[in-house]
Protein backbone atom coordinates (compact mmCIF):
# COMPACT_ATOMS: atom_id res chain seq x y z
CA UNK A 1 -25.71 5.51 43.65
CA UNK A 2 -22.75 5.86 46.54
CA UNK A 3 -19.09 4.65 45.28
CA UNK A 4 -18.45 1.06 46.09
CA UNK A 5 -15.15 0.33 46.17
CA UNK A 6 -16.36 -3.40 45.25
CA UNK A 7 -17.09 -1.92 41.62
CA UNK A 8 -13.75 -1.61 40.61
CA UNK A 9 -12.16 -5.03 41.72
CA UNK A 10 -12.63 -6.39 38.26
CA UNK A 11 -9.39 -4.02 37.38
CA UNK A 12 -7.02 -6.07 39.15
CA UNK A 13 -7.52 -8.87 37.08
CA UNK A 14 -8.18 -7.00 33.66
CA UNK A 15 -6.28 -3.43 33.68
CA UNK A 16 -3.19 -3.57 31.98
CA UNK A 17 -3.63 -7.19 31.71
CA UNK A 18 -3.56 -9.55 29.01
CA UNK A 19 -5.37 -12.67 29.35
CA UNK A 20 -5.58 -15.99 28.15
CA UNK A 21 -10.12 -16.92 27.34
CA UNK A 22 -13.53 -16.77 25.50
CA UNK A 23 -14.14 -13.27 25.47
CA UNK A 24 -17.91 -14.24 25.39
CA UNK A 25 -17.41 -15.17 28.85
CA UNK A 26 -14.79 -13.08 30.57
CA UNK A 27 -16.05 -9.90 29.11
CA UNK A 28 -19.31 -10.45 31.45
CA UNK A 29 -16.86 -9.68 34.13
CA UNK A 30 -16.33 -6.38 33.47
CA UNK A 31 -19.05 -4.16 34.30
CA UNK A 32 -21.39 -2.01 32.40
CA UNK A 33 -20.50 1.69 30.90
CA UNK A 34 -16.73 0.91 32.30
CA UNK A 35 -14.49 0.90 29.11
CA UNK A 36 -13.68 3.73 26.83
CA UNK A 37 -12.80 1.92 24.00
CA UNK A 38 -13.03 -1.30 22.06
CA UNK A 39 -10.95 -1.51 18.97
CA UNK A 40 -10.61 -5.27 17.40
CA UNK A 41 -10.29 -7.53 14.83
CA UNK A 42 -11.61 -10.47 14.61
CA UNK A 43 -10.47 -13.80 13.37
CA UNK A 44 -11.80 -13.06 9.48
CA UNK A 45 -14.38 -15.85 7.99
CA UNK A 46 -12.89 -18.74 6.36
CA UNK A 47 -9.45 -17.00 5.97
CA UNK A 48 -6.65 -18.16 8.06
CA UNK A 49 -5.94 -21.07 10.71
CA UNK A 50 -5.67 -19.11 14.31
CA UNK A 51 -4.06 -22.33 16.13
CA UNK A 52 -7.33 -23.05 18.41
CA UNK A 53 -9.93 -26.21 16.47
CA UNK A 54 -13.39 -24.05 16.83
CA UNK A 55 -12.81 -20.64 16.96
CA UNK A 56 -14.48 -17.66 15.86
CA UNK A 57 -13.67 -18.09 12.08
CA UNK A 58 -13.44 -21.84 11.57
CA UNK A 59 -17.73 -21.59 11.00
CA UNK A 60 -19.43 -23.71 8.15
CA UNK A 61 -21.70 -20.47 7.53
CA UNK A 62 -21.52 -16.48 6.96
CA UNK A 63 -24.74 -16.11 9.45
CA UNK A 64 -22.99 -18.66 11.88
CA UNK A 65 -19.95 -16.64 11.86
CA UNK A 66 -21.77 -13.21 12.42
CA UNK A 67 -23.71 -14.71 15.23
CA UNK A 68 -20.97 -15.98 16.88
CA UNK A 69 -19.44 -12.12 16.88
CA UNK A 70 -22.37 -11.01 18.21
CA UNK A 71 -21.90 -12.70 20.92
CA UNK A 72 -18.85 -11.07 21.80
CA UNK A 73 -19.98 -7.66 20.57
CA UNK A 74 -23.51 -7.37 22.63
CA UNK A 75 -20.91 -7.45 25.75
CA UNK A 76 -18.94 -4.87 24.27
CA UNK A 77 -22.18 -2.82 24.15
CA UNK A 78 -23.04 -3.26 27.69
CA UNK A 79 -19.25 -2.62 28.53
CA UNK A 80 -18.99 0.42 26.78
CA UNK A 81 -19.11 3.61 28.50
CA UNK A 82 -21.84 6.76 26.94
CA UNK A 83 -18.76 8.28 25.89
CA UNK A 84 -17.01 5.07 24.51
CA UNK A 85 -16.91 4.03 21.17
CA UNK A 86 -16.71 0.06 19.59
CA UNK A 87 -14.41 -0.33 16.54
CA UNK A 88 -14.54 -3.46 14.33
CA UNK A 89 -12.44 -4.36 11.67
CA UNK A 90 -13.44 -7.08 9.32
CA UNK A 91 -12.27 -8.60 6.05
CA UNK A 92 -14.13 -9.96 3.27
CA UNK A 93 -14.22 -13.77 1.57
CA UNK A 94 -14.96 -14.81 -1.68
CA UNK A 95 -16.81 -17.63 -2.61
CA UNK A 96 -18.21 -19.15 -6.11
CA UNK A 97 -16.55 -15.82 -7.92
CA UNK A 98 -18.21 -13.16 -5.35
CA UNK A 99 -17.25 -11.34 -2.58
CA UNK A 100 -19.93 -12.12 0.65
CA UNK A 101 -19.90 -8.45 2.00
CA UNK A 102 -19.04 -10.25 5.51
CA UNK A 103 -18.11 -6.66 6.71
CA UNK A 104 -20.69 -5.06 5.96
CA UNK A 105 -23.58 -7.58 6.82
CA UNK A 106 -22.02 -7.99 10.41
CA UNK A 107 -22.40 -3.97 10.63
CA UNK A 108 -25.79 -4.61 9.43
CA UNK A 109 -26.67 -6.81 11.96
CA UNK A 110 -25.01 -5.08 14.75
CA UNK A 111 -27.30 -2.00 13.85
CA UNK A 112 -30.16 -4.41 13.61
CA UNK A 113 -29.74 -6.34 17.34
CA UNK A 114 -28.22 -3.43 19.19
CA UNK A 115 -29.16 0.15 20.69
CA UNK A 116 -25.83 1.86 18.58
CA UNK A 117 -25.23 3.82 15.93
CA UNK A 118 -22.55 3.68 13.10
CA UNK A 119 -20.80 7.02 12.78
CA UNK A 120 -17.92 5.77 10.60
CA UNK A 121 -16.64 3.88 8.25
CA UNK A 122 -13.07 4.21 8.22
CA UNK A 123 -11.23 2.91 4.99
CA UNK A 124 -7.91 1.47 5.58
CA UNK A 125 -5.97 1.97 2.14
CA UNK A 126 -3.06 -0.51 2.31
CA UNK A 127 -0.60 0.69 0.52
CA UNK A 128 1.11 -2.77 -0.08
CA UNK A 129 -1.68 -5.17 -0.55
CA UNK A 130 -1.09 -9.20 -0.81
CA UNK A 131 -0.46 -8.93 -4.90
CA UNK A 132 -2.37 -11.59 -5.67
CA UNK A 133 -3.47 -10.97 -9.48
CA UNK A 134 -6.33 -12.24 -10.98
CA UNK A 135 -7.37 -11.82 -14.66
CA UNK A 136 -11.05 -10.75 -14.18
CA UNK A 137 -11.07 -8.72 -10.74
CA UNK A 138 -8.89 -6.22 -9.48
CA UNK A 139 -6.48 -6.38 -6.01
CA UNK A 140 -8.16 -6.23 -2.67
CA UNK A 141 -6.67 -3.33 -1.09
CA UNK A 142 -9.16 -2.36 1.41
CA UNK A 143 -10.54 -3.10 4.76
CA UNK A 144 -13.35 -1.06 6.84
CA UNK A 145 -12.90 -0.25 10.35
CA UNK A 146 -16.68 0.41 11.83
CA UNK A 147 -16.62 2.96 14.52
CA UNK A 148 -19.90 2.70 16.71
CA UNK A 149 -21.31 4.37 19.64
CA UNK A 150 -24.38 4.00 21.94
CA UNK A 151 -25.10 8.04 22.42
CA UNK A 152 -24.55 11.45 21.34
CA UNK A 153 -21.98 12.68 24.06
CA UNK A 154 -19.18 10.19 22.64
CA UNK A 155 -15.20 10.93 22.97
CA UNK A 156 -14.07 12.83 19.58
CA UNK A 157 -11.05 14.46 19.09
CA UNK A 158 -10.29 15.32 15.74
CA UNK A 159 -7.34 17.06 16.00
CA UNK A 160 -5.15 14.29 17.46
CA UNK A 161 -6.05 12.65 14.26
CA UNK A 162 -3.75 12.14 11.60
CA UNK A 163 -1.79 14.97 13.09
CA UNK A 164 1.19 14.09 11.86
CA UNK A 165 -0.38 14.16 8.65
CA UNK A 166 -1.52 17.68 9.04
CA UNK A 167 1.65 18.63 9.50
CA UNK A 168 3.95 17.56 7.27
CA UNK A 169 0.86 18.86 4.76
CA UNK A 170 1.23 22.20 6.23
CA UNK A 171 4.57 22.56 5.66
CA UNK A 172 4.30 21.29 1.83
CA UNK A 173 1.91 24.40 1.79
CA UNK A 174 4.30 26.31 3.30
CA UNK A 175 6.73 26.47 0.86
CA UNK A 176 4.69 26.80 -1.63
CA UNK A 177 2.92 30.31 -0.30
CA UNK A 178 4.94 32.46 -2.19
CA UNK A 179 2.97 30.74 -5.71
CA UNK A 180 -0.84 31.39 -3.17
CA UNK A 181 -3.65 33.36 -5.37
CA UNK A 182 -1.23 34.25 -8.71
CA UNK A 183 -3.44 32.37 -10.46
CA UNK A 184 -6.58 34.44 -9.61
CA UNK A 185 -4.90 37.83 -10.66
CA UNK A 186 -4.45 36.24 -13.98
CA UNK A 187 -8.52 35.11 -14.03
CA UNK A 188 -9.47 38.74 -13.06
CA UNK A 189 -7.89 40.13 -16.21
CA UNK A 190 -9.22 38.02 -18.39
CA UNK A 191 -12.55 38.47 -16.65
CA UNK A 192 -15.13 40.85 -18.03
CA UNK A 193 -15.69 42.88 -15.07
CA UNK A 194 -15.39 46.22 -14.99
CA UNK A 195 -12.19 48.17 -14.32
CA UNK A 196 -13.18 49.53 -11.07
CA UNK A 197 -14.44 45.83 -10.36
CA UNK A 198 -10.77 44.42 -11.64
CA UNK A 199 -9.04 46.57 -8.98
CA UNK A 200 -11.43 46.06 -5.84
CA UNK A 201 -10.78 42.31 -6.47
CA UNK A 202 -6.95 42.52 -6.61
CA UNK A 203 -6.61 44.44 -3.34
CA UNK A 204 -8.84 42.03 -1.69
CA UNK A 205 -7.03 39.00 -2.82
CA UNK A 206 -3.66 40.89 -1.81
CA UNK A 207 -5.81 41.23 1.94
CA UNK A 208 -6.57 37.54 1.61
CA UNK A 209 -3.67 36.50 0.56
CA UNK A 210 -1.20 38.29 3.42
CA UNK A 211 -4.10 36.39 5.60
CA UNK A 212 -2.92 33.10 4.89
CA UNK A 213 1.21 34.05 4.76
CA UNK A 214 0.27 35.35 8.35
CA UNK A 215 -1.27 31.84 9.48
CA UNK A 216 -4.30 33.68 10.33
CA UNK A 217 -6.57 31.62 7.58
CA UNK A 218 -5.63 27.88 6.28
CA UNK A 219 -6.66 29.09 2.87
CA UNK A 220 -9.07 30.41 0.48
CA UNK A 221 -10.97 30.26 -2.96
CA UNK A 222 -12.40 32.68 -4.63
CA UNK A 223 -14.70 33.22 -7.84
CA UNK A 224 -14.96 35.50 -10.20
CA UNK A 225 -18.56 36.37 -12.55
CA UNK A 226 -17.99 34.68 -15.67
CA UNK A 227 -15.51 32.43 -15.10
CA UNK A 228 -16.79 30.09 -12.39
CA UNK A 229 -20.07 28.76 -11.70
CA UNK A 230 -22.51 30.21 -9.14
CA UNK A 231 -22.13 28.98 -5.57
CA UNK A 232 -24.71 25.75 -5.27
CA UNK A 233 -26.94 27.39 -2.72
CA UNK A 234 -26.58 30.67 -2.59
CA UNK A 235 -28.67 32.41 -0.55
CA UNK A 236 -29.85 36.28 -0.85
CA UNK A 237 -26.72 38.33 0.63
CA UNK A 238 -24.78 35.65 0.44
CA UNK A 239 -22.21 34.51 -2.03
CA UNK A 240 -24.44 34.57 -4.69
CA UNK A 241 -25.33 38.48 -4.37
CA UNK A 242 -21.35 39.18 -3.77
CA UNK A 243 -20.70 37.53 -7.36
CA UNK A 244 -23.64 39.55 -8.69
CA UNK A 245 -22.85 43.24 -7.01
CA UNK A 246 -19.05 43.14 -7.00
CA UNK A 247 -18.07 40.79 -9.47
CA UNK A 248 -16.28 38.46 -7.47
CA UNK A 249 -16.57 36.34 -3.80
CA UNK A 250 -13.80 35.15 -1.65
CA UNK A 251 -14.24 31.79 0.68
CA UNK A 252 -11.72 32.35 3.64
CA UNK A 253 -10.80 28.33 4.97
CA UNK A 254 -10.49 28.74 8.79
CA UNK A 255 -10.00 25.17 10.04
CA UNK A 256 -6.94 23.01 9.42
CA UNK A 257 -6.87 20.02 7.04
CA UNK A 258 -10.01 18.01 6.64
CA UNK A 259 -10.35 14.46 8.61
CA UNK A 260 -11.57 11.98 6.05
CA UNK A 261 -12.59 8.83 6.84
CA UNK A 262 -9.39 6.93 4.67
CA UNK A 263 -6.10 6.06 6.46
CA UNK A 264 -3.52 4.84 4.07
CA UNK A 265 -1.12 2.71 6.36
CA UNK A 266 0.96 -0.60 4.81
CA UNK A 267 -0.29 -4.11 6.16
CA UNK A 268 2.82 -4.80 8.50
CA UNK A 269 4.84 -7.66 9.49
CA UNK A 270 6.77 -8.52 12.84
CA UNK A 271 9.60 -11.17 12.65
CA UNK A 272 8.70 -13.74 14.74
CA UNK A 273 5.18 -13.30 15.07
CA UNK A 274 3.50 -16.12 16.65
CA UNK A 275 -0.17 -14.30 14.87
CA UNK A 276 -0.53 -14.80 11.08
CA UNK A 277 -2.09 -11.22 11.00
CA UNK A 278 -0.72 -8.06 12.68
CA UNK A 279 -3.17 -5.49 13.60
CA UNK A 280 -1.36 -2.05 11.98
CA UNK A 281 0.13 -0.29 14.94
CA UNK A 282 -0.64 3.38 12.63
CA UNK A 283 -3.99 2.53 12.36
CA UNK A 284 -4.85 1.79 15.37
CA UNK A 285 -2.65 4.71 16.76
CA UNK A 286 -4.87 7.11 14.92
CA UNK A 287 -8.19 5.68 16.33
CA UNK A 288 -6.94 5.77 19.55
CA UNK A 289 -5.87 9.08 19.55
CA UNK A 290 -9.39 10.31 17.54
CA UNK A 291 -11.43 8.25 20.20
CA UNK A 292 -10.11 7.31 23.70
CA UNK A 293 -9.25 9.97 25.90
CA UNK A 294 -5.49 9.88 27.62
CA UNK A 295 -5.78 7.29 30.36
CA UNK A 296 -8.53 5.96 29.22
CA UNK A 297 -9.01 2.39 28.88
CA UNK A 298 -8.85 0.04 25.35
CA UNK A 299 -9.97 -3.47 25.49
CA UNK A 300 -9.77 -5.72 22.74
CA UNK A 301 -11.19 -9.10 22.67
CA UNK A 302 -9.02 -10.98 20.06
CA UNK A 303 -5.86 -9.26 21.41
CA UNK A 304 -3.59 -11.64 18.97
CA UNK A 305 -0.25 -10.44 18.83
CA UNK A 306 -1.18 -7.44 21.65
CA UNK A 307 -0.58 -4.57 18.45
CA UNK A 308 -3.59 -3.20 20.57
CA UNK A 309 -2.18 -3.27 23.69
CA UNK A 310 1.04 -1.57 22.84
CA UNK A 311 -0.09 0.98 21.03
CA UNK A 312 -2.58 2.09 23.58
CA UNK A 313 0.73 2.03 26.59
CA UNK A 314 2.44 3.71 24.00
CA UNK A 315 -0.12 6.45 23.98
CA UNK A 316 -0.77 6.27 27.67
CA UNK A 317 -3.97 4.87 27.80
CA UNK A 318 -4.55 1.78 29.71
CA UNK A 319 -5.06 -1.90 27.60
CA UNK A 320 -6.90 -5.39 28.64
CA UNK A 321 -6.76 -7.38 26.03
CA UNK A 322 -8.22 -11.27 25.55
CA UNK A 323 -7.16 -13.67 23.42
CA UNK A 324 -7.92 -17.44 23.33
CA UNK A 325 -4.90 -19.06 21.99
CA UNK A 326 -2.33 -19.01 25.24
CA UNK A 327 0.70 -18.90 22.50
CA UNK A 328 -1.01 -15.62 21.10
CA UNK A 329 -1.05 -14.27 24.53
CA UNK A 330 2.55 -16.10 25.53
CA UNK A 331 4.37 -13.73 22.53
CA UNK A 332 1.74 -10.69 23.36
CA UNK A 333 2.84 -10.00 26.45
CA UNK A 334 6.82 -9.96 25.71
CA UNK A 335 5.91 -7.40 23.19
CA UNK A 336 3.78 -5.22 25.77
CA UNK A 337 6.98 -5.47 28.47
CA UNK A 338 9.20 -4.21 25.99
CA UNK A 339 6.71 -1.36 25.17
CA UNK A 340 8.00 2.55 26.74
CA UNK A 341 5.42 4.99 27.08
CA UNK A 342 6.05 7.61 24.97
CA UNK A 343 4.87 10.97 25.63
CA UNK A 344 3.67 11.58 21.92
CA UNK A 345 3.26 9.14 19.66
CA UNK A 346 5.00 9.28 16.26
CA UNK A 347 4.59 6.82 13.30
């Protein structure tokens, strides 16, 4: 189909906008496949008093509450570019002594109603949780943030997450290189190979070893016949036959750090804040940067305090975000004008 320039008039109300509505009705604004990313949280069920009588989270009902999402979240499906991704964060609610699983039956029913697919689960640790004791259950101190997508060719770039992380991980390592393999020369000795056996091994862990003092290789394990167990799958040539033949098997680690699906952030508080919860700038941050390309466009739907919206100019992505409480919006903005670009974004 030939460009019409009629397709992209919907930016100059939304792009870099925040505005003041049901998203339920100005998201059907916005056409399909146009947004890169949707990262939100939604007014949790039964939990806090968001200033507007009737809102999402006011609802008599668990299934009244999740229908009334997905609402909202069907038009972030059809908004959605192939590439794009939807992120949800929810929080639970007790009731009669037991938790309702609220996040994890809305996921359900997403999967259930909608052509997407749930390729995370991302666990935000909070590392200062509300400390509200109980005798007979333990402190909520987690929250999932649902990453889905509607095809296989979605934005993903792993390195930009947690990179900071990484980092400062590397250079713990660092220091600590000139300890790397000592161990193993003492687990060779005591091993009952054979001399000859005993000496191959040490020059290749010297080899290995210079490897990873070089920056060539993140790191290594090896194991030695007789004192560690037998690779779980071996196959014939493979580890398996190296531990039987030589005595011994080296693993050479040529990526960086693994990307897990945990991000330990604290729950974070603005003075002044007109919202009763902040969305945590790192958090989001870090799906940003794992999930929307640069210039690429966030939306979120219950902008709140517009955490969203600054982090994503921070990063130099565009923002629209939608919130229907005009105070929300009033106190959102005045953070997002006092937002700078920044060229890399450091927590």
């Amino acid at each position: 189909m030939a460009y019409n320039k009629k397709n992209d008039d919907w930016k100059k109300k939304f792009l870099n906008n925040l505005l003041v509505g049901d998203s339920a009705e100005l998201l059907k604004e916005i056409p399909d496949n146009s947004i890169h990313m949707v990262i939100t949280s939604p007014p949790y069920f039964q939990q806090r008093d968001y200033g507007v009588e009737g809102a999402i989270g006011n609802e008599r009902t668990v299934e009244e509450y999740i229908d009334n999402l997905m609402k909202i979240f069907h038009e972030c499906v059809r908004i959605i570019r192939p590439d794009g991704h939807i992120v949800f964060n929810l929080g639970d609610k007790y009731k009669n002594g037991s938790l309702l699983l609220v996040p994890w039956r809305f996921a359900l029913e997403a999967l259930k109603r909608e052509p997407i697919r749930l390729i995370n689960a991302v666990t935000w640790v909070k590392l200062n949780p509300t400390p509200r004791q109980h005798k007979k259950r333990l402190v909520n101190a987690t929250e999932p943030f649902f990453i889905f997508v509607k095809s296989d060719n979605y934005y993903f770039d792993p390195d930009a997450f947690m990179s900071l992380h990484s980092l400062l991980k590397g250079k713990k390592n660092h220091n600590n290189r000139s300890k790397i393999g000592q161990r193993y020369f003492e687990l060779i000795e005591k091993s009952n190979l054979t001399p000859e056996q005993k000496s191959r091994a040490k020059r290749e862990l010297e080899k290995v070893i210079k490897e990873v003092k070089e920056g060539k290789i993140a790191g290594f394990r090896m194991k030695i016949r007789g004192i560690h167990a037998l690779p779980f799958g071996g196959q014939e040539g493979g580890r398996k036959i190296q531990l039987e033949k030589q005595g011994f098997t080296i693993i050479r680690i040529l990526g960086r750090d693994l990307k897990k699906d945990v991000i330990e952030s604290p729950v974070e508080t603005i003075k002044g804040a007109k919202h009763p919860a902040i969305f945590p700038e790192f958090v989001v941050g870090e799906l940003i940067k794992l999930l929307c390309p640069p210039k690429g466009i966030v939306l979120d739907p219950f902008v709140g305090s517009g955490t969203t919206a600054v982090v994503a100019k921070k990063l130099g992505r565009h923002y629209i975000g939608i919130d229907i409480n005009p105070e929300y919006i009033k106190y959102a903005k005045k953070r997002v004008s006092d937002t700078v670009t920044l060229l890399e974004y450091i927590l």
